[in-house]
PDB file of N, CA and C in Angstrom:
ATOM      1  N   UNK A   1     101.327  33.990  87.397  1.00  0.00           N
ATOM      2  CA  UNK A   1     102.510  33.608  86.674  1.00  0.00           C
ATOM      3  C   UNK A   1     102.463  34.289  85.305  1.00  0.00           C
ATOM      4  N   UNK A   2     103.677  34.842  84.840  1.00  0.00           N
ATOM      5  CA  UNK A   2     103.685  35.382  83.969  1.00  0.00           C
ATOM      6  C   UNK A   2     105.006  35.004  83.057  1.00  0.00           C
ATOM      7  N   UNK A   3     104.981  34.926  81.728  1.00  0.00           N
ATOM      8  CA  UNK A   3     106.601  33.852  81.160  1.00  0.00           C
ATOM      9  C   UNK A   3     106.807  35.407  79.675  1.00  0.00           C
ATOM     10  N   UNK A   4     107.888  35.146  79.377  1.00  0.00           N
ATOM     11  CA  UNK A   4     107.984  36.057  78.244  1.00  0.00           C
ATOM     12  C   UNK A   4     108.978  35.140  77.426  1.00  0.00           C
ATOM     13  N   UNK A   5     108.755  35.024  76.152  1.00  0.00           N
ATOM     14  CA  UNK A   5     109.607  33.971  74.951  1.00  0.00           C
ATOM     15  C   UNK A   5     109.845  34.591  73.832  1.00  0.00           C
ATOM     16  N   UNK A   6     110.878  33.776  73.267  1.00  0.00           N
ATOM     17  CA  UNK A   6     111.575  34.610  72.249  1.00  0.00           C
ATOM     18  C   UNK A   6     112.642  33.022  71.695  1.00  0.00           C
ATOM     19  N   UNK A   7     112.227  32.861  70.535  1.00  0.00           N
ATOM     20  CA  UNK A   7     113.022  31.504  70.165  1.00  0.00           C
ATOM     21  C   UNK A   7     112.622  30.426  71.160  1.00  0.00           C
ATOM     22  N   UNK A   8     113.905  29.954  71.929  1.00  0.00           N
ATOM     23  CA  UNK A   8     114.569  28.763  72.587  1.00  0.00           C
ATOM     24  C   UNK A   8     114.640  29.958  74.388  1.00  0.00           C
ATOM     25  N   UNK A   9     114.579  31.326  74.130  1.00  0.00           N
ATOM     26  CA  UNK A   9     115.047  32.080  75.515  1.00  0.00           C
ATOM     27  C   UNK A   9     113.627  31.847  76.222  1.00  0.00           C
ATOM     28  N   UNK A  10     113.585  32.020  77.672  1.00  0.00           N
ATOM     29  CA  UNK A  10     112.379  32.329  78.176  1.00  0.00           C
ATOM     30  C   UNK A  10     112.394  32.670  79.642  1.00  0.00           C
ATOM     31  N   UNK A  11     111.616  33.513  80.215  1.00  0.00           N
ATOM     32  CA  UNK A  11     111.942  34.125  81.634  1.00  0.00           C
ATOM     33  C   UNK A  11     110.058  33.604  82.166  1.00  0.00           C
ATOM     34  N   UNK A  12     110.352  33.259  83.106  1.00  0.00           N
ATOM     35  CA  UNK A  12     108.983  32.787  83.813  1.00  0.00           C
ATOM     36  C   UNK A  12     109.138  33.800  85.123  1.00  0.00           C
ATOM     37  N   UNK A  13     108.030  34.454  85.501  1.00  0.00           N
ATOM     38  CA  UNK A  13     108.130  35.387  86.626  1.00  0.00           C
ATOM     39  C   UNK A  13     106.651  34.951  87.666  1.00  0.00           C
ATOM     40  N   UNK A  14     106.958  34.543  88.530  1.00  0.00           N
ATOM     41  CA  UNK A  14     106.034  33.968  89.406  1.00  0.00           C
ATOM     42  C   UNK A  14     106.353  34.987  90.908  1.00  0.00           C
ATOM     43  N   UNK A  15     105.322  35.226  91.954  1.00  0.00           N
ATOM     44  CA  UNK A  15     104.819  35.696  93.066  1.00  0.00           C
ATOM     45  C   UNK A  15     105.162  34.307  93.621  1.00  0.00           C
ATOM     46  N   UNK A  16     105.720  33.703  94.376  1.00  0.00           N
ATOM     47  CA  UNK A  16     105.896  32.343  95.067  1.00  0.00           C
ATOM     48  C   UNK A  16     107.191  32.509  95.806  1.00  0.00           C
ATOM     49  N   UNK A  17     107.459  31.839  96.740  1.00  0.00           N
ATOM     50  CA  UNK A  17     108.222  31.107  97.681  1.00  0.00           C
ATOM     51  C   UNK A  17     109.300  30.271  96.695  1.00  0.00           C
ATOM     52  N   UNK A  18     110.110  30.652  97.506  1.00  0.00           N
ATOM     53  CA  UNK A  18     111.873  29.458  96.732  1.00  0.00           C
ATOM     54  C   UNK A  18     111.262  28.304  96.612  1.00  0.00           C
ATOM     55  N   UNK A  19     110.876  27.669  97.377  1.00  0.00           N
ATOM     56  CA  UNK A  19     110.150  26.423  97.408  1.00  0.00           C
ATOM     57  C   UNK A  19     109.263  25.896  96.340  1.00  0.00           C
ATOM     58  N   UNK A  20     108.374  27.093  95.869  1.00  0.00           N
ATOM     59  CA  UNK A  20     107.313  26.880  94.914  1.00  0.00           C
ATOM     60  C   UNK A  20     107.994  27.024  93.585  1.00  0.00           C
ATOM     61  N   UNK A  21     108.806  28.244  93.438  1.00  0.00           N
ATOM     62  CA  UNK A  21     109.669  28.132  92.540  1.00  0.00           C
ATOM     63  C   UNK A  21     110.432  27.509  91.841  1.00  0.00           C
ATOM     64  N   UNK A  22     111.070  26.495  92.694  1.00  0.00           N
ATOM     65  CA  UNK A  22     111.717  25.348  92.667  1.00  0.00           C
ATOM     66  C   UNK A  22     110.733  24.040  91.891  1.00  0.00           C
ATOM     67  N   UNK A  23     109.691  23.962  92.439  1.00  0.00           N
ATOM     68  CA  UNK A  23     108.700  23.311  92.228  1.00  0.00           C
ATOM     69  C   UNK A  23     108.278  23.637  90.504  1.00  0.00           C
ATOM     70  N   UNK A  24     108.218  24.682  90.529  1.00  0.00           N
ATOM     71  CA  UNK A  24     107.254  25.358  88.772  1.00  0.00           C
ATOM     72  C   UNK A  24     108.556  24.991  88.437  1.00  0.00           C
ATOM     73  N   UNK A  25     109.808  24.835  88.350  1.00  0.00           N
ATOM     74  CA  UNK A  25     110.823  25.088  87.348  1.00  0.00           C
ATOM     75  C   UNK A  25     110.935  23.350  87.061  1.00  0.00           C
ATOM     76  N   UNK A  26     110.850  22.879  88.321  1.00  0.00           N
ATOM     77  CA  UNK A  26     110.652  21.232  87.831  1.00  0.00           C
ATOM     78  C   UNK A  26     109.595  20.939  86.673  1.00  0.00           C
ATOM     79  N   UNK A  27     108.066  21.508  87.286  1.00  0.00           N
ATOM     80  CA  UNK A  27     107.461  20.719  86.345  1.00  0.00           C
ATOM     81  C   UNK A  27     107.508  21.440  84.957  1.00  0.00           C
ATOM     82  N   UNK A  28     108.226  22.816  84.508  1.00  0.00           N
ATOM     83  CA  UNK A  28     108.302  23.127  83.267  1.00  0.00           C
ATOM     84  C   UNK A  28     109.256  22.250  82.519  1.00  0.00           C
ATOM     85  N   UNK A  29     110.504  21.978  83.380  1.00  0.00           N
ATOM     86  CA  UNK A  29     111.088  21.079  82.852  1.00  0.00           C
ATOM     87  C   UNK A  29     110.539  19.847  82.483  1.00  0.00           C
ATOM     88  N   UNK A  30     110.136  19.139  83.352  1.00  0.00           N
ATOM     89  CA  UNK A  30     109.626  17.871  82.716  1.00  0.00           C
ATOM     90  C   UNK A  30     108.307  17.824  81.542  1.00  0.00           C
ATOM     91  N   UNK A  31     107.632  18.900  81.358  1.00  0.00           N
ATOM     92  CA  UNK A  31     106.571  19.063  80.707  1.00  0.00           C
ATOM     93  C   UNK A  31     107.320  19.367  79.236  1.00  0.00           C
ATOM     94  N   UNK A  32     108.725  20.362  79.325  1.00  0.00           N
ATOM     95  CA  UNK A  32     109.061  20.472  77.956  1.00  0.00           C
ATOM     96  C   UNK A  32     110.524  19.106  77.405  1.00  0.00           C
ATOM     97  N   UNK A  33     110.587  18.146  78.294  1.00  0.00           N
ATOM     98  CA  UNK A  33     111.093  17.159  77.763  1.00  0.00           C
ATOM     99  C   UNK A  33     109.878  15.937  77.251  1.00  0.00           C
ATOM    100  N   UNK A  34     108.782  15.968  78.270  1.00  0.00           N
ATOM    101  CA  UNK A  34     107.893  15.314  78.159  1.00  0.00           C
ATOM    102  C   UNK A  34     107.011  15.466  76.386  1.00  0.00           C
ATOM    103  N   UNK A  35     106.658  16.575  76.242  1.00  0.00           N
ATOM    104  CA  UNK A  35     105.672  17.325  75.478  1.00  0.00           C
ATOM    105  C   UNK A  35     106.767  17.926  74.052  1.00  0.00           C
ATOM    106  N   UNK A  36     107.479  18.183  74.341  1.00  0.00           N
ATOM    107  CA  UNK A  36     108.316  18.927  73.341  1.00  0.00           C
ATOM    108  C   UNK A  36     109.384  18.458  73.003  1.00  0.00           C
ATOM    109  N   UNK A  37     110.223  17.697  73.667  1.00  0.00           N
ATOM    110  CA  UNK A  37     111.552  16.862  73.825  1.00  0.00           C
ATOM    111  C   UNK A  37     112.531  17.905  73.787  1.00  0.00           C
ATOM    112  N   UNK A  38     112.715  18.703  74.907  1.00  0.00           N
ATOM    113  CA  UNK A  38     113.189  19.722  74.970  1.00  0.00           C
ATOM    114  C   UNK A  38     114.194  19.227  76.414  1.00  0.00           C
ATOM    115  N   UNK A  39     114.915  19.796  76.694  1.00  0.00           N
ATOM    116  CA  UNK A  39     115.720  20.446  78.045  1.00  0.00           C
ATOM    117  C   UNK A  39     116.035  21.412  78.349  1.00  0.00           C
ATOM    118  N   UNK A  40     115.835  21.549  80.055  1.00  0.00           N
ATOM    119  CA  UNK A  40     116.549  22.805  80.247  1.00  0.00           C
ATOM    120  C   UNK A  40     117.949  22.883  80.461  1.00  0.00           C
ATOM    121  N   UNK A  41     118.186  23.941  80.102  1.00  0.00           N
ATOM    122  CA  UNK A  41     120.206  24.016  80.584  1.00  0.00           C
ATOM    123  C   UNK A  41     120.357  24.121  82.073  1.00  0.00           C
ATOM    124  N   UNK A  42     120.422  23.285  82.992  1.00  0.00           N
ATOM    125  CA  UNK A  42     120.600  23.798  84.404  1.00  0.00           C
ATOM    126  C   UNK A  42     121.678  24.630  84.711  1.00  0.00           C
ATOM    127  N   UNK A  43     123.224  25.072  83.534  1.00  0.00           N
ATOM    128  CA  UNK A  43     123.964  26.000  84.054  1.00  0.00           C
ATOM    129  C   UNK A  43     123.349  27.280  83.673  1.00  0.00           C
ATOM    130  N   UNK A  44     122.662  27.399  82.982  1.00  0.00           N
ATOM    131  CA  UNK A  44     121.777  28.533  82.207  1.00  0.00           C
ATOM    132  C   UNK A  44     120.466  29.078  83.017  1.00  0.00           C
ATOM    133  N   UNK A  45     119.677  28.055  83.500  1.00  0.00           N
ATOM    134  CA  UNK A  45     118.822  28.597  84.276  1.00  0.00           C
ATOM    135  C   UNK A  45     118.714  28.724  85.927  1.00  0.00           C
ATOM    136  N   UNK A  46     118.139  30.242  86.047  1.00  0.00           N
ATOM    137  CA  UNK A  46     118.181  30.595  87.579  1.00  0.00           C
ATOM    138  C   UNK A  46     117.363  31.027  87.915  1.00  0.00           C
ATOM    139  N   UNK A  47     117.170  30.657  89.400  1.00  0.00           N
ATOM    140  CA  UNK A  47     116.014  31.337  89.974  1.00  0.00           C
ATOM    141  C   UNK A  47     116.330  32.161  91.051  1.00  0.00           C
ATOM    142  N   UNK A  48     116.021  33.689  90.773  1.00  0.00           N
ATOM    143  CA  UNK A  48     116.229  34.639  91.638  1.00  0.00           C
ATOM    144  C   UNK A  48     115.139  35.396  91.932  1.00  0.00           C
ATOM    145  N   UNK A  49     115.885  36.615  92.624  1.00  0.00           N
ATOM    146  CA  UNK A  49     114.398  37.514  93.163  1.00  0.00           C
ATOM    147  C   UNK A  49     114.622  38.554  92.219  1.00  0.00           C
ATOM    148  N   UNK A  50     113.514  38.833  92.064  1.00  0.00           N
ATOM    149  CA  UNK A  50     113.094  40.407  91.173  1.00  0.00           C
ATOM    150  C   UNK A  50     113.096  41.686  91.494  1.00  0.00           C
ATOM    151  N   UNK A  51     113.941  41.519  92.722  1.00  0.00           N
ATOM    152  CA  UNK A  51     114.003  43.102  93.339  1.00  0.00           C
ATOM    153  C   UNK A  51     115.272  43.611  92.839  1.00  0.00           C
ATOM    154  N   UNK A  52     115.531  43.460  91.643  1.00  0.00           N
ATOM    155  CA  UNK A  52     116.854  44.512  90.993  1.00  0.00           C
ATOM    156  C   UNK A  52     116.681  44.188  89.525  1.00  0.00           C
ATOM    157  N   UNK A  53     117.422  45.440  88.537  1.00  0.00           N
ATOM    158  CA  UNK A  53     116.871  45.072  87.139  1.00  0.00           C
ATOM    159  C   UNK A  53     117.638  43.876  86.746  1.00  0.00           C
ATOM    160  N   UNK A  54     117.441  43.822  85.244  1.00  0.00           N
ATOM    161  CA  UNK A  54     118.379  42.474  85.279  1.00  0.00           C
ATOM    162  C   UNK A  54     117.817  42.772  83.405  1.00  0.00           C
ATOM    163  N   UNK A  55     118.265  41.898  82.615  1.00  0.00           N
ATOM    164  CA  UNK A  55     118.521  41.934  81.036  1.00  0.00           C
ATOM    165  C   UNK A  55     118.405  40.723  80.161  1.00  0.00           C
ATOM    166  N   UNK A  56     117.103  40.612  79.421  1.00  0.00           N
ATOM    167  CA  UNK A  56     116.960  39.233  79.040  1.00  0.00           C
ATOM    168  C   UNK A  56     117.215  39.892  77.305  1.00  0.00           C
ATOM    169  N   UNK A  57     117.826  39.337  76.957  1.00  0.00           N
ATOM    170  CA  UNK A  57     117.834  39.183  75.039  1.00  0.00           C
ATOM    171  C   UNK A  57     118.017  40.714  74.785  1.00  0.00           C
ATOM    172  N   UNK A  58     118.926  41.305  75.426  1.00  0.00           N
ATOM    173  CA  UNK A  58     119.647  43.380  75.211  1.00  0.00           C
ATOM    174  C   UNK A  58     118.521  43.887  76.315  1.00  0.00           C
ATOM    175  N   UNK A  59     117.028  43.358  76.731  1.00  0.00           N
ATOM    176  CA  UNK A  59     116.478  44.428  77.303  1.00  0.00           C
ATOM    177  C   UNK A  59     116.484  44.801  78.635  1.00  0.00           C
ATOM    178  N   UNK A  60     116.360  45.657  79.119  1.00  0.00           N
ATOM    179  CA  UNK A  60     117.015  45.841  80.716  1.00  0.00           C
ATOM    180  C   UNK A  60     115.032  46.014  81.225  1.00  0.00           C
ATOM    181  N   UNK A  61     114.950  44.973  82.390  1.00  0.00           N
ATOM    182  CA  UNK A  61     113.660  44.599  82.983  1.00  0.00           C
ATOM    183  C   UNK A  61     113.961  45.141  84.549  1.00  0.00           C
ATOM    184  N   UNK A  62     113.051  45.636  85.111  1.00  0.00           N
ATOM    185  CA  UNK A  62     112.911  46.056  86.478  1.00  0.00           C
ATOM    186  C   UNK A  62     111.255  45.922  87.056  1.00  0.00           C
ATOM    187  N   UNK A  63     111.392  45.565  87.955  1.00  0.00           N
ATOM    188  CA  UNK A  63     110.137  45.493  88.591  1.00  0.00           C
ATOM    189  C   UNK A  63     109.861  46.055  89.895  1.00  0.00           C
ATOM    190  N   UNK A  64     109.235  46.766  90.301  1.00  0.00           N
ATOM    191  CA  UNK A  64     109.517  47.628  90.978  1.00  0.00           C
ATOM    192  C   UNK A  64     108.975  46.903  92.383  1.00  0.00           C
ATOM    193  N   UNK A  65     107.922  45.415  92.415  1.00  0.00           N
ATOM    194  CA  UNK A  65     107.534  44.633  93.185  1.00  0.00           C
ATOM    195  C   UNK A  65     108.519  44.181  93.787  1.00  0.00           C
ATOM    196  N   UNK A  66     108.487  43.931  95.037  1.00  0.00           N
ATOM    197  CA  UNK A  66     109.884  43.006  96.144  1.00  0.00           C
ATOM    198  C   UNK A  66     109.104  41.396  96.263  1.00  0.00           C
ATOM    199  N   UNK A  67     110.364  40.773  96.673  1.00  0.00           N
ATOM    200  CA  UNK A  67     109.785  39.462  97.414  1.00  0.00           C
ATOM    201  C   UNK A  67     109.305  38.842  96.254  1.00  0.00           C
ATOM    202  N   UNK A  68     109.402  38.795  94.936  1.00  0.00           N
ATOM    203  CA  UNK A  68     108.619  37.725  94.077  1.00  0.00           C
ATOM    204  C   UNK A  68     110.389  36.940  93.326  1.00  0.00           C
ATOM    205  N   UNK A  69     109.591  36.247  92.791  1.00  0.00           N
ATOM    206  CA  UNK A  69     110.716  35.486  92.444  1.00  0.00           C
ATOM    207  C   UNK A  69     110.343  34.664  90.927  1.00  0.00           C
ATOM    208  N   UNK A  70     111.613  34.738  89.997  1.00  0.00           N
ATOM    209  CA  UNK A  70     111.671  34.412  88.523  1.00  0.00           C
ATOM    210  C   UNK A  70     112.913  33.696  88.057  1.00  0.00           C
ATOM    211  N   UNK A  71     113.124  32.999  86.923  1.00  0.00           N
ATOM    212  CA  UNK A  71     113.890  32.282  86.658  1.00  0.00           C
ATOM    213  C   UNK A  71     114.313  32.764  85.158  1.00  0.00           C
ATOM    214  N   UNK A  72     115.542  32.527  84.781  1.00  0.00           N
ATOM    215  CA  UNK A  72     116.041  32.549  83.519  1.00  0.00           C
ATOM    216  C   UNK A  72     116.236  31.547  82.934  1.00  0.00           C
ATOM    217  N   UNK A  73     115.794  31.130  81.278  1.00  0.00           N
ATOM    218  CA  UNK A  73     116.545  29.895  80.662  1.00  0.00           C
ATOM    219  C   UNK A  73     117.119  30.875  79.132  1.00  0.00           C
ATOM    220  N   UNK A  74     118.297  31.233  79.237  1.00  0.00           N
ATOM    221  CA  UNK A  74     118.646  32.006  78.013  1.00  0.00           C
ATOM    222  C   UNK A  74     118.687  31.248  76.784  1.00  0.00           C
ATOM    223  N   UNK A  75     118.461  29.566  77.055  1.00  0.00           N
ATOM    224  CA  UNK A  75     118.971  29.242  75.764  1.00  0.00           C
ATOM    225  C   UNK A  75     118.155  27.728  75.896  1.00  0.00           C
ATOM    226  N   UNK A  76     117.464  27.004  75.249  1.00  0.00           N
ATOM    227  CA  UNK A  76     117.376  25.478  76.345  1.00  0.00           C
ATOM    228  C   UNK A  76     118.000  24.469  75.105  1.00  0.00           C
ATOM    229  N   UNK A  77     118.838  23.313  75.205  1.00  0.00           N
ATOM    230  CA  UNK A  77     119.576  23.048  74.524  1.00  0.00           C
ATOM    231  C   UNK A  77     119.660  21.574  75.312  1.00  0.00           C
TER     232      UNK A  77
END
């Protein structure tokens, strides 16, 4: 697992299954309401696959790996 941050933005990039994915995005959530008193934006964050580029905060990201899967929270509020 690998996450990249910047403010309130943050992209988590995990090797896992929809399933597991699903799973890590729960417990980040509850860990940063728990721990931080934070939320995530659920219209804001997504979990997709990493097989096409894509643009967090102007920068354009590509990974040239298939089949893994990452999530966006552009803003958590």
């Amino acid at each position: 697992m690998k996450f990249v941050r910047y403010a309130d933005d943050f992209v988590v990039m995990i090797a896992a299954s929809l399933h597991e994915a699903k799973f890590i995005k729960f417990r980040i959530k509850d860990l940063l309401k728990a721990n931080c008193v934070l939320e995530l934006n659920d219209n804001k964050t997504i979990i997709s696959s990493m097989s096409e580029k894509w643009n967090f905060l102007g920068a354009e990201i590509k990974n040239p790996k298939l089949n893994e899967t990452w999530f966006v929270n552009p803003a958590i509020r």
